[in-house]
N, C-alpha and C. Protein backbone atom coordinates (compact mmCIF):
# COMPACT_ATOMS: atom_id res chain seq x y z
N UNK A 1 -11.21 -110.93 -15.17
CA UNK A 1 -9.95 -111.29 -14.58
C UNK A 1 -10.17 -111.77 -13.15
N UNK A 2 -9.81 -112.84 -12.87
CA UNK A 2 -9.90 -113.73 -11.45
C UNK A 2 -8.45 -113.27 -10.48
N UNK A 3 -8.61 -113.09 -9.41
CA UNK A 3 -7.26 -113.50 -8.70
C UNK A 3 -7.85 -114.59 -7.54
N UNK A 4 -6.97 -115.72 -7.54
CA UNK A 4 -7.09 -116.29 -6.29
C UNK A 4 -8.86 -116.98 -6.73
N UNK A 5 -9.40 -117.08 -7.75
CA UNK A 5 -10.53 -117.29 -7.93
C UNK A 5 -11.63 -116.71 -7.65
N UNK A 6 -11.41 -115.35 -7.27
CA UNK A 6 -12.37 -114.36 -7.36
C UNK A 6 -12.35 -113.21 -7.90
N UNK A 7 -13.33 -112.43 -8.32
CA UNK A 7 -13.31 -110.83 -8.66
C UNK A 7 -12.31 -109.93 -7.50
N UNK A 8 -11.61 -109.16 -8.40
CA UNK A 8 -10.76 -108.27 -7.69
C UNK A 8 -11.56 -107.32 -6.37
N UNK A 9 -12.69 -106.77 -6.93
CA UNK A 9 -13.48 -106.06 -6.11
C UNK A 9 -13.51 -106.95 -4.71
N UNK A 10 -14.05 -107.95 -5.03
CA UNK A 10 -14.00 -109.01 -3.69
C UNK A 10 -12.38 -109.01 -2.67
N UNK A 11 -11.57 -108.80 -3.41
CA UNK A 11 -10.24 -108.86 -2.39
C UNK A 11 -10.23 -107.56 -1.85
N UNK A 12 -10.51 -106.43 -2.56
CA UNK A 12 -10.71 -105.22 -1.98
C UNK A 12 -11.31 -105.17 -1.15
N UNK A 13 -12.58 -105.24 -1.20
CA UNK A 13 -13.75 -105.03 0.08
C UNK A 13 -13.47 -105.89 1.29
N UNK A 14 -12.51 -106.99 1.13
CA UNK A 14 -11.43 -108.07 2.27
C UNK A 14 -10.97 -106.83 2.88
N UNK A 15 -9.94 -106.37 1.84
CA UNK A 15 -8.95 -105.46 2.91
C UNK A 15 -9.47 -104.58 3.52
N UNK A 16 -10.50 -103.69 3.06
CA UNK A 16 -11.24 -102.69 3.51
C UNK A 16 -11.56 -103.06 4.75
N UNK A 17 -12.67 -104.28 4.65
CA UNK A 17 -13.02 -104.86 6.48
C UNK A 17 -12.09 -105.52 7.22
N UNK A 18 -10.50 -105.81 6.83
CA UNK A 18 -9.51 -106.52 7.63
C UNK A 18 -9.51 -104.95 8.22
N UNK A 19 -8.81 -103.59 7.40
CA UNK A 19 -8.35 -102.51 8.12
C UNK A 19 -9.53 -101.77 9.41
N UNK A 20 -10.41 -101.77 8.71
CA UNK A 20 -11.81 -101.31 10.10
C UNK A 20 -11.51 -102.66 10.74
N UNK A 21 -11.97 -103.69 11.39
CA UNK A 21 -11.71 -104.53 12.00
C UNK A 21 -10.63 -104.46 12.71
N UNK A 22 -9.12 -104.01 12.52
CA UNK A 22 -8.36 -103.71 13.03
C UNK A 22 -8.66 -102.60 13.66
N UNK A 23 -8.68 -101.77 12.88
CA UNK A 23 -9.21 -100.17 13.48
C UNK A 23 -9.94 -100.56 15.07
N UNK A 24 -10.91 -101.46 14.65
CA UNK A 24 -11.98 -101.38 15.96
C UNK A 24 -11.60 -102.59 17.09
N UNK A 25 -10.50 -102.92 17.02
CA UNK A 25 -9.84 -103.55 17.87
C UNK A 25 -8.27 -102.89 18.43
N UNK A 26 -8.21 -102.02 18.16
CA UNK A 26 -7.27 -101.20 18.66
C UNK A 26 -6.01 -100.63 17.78
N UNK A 27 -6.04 -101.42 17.01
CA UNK A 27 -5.16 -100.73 15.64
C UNK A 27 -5.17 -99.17 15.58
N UNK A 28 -3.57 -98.76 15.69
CA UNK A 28 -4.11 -97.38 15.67
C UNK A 28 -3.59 -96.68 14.37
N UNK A 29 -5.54 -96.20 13.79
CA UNK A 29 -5.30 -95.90 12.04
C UNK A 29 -6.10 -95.42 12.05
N UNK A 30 -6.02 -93.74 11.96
CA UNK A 30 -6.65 -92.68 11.48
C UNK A 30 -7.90 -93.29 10.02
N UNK A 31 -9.15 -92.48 10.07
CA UNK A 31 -9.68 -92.73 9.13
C UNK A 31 -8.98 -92.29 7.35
N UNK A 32 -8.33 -91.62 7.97
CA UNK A 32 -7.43 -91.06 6.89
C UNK A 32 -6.37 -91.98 6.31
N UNK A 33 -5.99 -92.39 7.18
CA UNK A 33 -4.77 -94.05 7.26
C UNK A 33 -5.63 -94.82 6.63
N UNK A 34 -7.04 -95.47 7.14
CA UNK A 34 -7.75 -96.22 6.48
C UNK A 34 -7.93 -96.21 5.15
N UNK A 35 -8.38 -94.56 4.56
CA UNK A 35 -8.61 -94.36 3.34
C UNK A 35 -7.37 -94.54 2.41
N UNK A 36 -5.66 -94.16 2.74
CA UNK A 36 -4.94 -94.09 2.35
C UNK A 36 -4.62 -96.03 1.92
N UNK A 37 -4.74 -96.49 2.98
CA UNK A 37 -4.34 -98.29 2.49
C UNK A 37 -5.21 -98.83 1.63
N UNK A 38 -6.56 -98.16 2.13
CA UNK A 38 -7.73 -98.98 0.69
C UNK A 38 -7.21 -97.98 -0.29
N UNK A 39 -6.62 -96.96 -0.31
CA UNK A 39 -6.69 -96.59 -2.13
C UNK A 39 -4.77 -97.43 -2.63
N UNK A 40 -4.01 -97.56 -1.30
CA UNK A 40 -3.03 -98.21 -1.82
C UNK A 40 -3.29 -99.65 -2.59
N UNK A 41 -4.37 -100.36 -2.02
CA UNK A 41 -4.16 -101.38 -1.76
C UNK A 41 -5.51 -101.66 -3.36
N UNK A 42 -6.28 -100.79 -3.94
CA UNK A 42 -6.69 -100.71 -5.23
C UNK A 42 -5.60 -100.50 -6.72
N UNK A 43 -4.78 -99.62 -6.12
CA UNK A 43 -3.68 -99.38 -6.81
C UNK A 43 -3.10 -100.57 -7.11
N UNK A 44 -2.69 -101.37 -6.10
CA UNK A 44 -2.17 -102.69 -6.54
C UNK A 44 -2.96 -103.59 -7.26
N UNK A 45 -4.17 -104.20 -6.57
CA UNK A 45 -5.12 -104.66 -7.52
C UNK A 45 -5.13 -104.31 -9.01
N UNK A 46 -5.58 -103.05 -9.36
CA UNK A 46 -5.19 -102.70 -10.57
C UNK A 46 -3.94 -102.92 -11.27
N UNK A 47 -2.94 -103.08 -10.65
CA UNK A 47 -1.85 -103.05 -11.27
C UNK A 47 -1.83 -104.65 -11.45
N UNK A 48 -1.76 -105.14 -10.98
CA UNK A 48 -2.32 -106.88 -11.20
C UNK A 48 -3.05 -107.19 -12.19
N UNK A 49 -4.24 -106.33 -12.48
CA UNK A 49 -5.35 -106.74 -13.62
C UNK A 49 -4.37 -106.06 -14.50
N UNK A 50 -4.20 -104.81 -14.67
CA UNK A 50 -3.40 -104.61 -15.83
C UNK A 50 -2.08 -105.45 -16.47
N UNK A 51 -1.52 -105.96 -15.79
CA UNK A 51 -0.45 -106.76 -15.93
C UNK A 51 -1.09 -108.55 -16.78
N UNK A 52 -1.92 -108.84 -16.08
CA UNK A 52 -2.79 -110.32 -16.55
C UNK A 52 -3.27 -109.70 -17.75
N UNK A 53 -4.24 -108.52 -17.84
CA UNK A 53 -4.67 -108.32 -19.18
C UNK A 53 -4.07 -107.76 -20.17
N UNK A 54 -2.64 -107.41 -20.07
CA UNK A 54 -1.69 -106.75 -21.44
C UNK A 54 -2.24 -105.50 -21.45
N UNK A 55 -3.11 -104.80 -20.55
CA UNK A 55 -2.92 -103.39 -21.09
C UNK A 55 -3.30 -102.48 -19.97
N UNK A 56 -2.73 -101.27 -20.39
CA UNK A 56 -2.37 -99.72 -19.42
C UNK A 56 -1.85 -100.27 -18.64
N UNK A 57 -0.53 -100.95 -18.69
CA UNK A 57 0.13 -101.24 -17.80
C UNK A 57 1.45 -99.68 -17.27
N UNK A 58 1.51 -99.11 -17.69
CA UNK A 58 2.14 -97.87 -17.59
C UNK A 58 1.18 -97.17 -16.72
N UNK A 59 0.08 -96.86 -17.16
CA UNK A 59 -0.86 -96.21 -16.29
C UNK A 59 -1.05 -96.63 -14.76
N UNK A 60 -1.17 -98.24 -15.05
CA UNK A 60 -1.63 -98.93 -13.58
C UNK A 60 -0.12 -98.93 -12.37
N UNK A 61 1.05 -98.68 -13.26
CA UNK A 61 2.28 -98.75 -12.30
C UNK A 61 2.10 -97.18 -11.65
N UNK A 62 2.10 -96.30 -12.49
CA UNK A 62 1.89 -94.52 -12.19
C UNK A 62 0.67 -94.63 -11.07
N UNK A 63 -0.43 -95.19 -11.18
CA UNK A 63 -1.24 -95.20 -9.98
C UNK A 63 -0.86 -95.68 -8.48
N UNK A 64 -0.32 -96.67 -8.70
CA UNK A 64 0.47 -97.31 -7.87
C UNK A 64 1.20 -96.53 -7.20
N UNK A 65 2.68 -96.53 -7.94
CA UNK A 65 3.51 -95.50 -7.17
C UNK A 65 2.39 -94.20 -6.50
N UNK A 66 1.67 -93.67 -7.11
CA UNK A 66 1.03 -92.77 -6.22
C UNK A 66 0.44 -92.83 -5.13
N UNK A 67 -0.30 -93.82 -5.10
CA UNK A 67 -1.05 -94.15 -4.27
C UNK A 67 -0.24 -95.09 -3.09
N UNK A 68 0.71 -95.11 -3.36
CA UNK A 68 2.01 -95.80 -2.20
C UNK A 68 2.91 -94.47 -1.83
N UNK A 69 2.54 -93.42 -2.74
CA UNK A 69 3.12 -91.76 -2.17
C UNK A 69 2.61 -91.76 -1.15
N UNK A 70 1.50 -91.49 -1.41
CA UNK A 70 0.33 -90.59 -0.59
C UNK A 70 0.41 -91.66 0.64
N UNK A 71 0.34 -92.97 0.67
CA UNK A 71 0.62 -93.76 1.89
C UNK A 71 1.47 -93.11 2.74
N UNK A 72 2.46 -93.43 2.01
CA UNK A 72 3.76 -92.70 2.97
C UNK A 72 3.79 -91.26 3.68
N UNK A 73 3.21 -90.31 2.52
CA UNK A 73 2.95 -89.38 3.38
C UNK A 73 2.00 -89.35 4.33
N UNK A 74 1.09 -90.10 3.85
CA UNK A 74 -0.05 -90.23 5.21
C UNK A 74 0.23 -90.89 6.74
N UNK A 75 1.60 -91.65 6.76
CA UNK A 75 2.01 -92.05 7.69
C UNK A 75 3.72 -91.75 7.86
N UNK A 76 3.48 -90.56 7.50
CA UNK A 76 4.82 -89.73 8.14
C UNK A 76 6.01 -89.18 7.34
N UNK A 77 5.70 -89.70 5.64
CA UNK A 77 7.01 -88.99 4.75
C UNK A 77 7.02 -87.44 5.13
N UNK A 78 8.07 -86.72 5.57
CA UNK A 78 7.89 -85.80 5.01
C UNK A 78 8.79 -84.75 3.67
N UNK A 79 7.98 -85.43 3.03
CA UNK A 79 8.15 -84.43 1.52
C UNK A 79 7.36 -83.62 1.10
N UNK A 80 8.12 -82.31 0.62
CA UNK A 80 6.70 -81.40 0.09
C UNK A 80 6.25 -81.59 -0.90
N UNK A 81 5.80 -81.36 -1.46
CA UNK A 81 4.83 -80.98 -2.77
C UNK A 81 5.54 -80.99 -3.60
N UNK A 82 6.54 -80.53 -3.96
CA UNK A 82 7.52 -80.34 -5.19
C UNK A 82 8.63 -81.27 -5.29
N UNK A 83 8.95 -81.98 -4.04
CA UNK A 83 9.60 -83.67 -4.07
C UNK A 83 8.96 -84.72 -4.33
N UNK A 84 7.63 -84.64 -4.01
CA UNK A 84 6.63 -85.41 -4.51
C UNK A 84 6.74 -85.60 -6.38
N UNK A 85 6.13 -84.39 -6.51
CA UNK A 85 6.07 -84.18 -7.92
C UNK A 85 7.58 -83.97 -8.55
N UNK A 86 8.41 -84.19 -8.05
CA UNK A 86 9.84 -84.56 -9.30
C UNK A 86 9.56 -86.24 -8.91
N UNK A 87 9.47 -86.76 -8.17
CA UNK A 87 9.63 -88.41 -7.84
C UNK A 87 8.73 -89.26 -8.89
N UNK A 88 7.62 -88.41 -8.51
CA UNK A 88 6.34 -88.77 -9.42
C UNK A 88 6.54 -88.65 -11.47
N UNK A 89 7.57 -87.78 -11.08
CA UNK A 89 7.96 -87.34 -12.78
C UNK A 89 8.94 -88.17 -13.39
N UNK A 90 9.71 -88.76 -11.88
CA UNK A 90 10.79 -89.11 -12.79
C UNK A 90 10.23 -90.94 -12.93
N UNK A 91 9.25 -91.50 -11.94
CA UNK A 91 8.71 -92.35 -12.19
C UNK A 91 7.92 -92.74 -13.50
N UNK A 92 7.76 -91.56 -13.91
CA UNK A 92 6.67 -91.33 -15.26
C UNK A 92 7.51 -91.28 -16.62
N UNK A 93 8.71 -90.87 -15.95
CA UNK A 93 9.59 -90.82 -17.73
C UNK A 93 10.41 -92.41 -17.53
N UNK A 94 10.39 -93.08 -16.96
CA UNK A 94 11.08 -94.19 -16.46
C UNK A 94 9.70 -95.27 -16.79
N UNK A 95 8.83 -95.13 -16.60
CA UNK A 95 7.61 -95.54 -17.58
C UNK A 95 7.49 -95.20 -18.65
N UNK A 96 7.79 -93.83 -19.46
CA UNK A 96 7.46 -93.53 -20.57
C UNK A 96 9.34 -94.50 -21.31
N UNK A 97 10.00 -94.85 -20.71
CA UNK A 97 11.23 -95.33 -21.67
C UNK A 97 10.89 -96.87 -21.79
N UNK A 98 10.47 -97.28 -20.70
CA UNK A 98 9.40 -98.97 -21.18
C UNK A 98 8.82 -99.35 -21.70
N UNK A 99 8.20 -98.03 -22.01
CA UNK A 99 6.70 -98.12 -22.90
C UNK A 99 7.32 -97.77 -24.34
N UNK A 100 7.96 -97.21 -24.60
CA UNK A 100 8.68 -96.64 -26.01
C UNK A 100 9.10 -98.15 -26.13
N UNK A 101 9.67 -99.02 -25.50
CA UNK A 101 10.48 -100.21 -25.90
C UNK A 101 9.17 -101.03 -26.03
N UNK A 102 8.27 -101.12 -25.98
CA UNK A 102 7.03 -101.75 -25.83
C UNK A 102 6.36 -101.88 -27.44
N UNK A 103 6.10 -101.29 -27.64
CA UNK A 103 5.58 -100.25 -29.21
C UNK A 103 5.78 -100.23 -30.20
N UNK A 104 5.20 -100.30 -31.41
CA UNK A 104 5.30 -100.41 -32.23
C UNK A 104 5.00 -99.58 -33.57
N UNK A 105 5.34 -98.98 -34.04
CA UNK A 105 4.98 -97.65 -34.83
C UNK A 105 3.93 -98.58 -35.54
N UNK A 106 2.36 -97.87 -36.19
CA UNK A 106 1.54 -98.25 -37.59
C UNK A 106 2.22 -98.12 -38.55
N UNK A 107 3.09 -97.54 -38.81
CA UNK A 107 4.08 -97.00 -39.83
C UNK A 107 4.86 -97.28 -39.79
N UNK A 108 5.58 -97.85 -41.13
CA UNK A 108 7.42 -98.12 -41.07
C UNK A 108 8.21 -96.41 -40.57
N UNK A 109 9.52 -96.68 -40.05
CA UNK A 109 9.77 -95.48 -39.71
C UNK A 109 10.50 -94.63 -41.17
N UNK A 110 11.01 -95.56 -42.35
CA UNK A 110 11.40 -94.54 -43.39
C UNK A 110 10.20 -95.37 -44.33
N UNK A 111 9.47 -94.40 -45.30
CA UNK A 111 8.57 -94.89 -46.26
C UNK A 111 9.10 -93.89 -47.54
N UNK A 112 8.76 -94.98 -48.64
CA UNK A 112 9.22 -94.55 -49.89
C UNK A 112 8.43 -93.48 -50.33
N UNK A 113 9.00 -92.26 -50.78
CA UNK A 113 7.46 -91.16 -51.23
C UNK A 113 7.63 -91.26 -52.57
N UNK A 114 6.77 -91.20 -53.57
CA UNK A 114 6.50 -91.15 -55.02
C UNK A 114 7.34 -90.15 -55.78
N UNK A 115 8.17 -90.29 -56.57
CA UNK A 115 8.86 -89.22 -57.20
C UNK A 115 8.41 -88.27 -57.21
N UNK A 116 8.92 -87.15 -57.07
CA UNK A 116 8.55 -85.67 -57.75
C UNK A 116 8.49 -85.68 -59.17
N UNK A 117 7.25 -85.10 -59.91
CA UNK A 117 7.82 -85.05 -61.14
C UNK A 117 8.55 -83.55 -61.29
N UNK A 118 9.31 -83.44 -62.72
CA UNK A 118 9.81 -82.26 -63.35
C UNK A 118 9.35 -81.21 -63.65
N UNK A 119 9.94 -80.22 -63.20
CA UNK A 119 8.57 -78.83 -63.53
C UNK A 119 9.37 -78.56 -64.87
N UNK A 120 8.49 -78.48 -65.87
CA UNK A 120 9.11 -78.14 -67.19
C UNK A 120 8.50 -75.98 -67.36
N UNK A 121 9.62 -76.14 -68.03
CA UNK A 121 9.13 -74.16 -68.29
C UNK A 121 8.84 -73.85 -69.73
């Protein structure tokens, strides 16, 4: 999968040295900040490849939103732990109702079963 005519990894390792580069010019971003935008900013990537290639696209949105959590908290949300994780849940059943519309059973949902035969006595 190409974006922009290159490997994804390649746009990553961009942002990685745009954010140090900033960093070392006065940008003010905790190494922690740093780590938090390169894992935001994979999250998206991924969510891009998943989207071009038709699949785990549910998965790659759930990464996402997380990894745009943890941003936020890393630069000042404050939510605890247990607002986190209902947000994160309700993001996940709000994926899981897309994905149900997505899908397709292997199986018809009513199938004919073979008569019973007669128990004779």
């Amino acid at each position: 999968m190409r974006i922009f005519g290159r490997e994804p990894a390649l746009w990553l390792a961009l942002v990685a040295v745009v954010v140090k580069l900033g960093a070392a010019f006065g940008l003010s971003v905790s190494p922690e900040q740093q780590a938090l935008i390169n894992a935001a900013a994979a999250a998206g990537v991924g969510l891009v490849v998943a989207l071009v290639v038709h699949d785990g696209r549910g998965a790659a949105v759930l990464g996402l939103v997380q990894a745009a959590l943890a941003l936020a908290v890393g630069y000042g949300l404050h939510w605890s732990a247990d607002q986190q994780a209902v947000a994160l849940s309700a993001v996940a059943a709000l994926v899981a109702m897309w994905t149900r519309t997505q899908v397709t059973a292997p199986v018809p949902a009513v199938r004919q079963l073979p008569p019973i035969p007669a128990v004779r006595e």
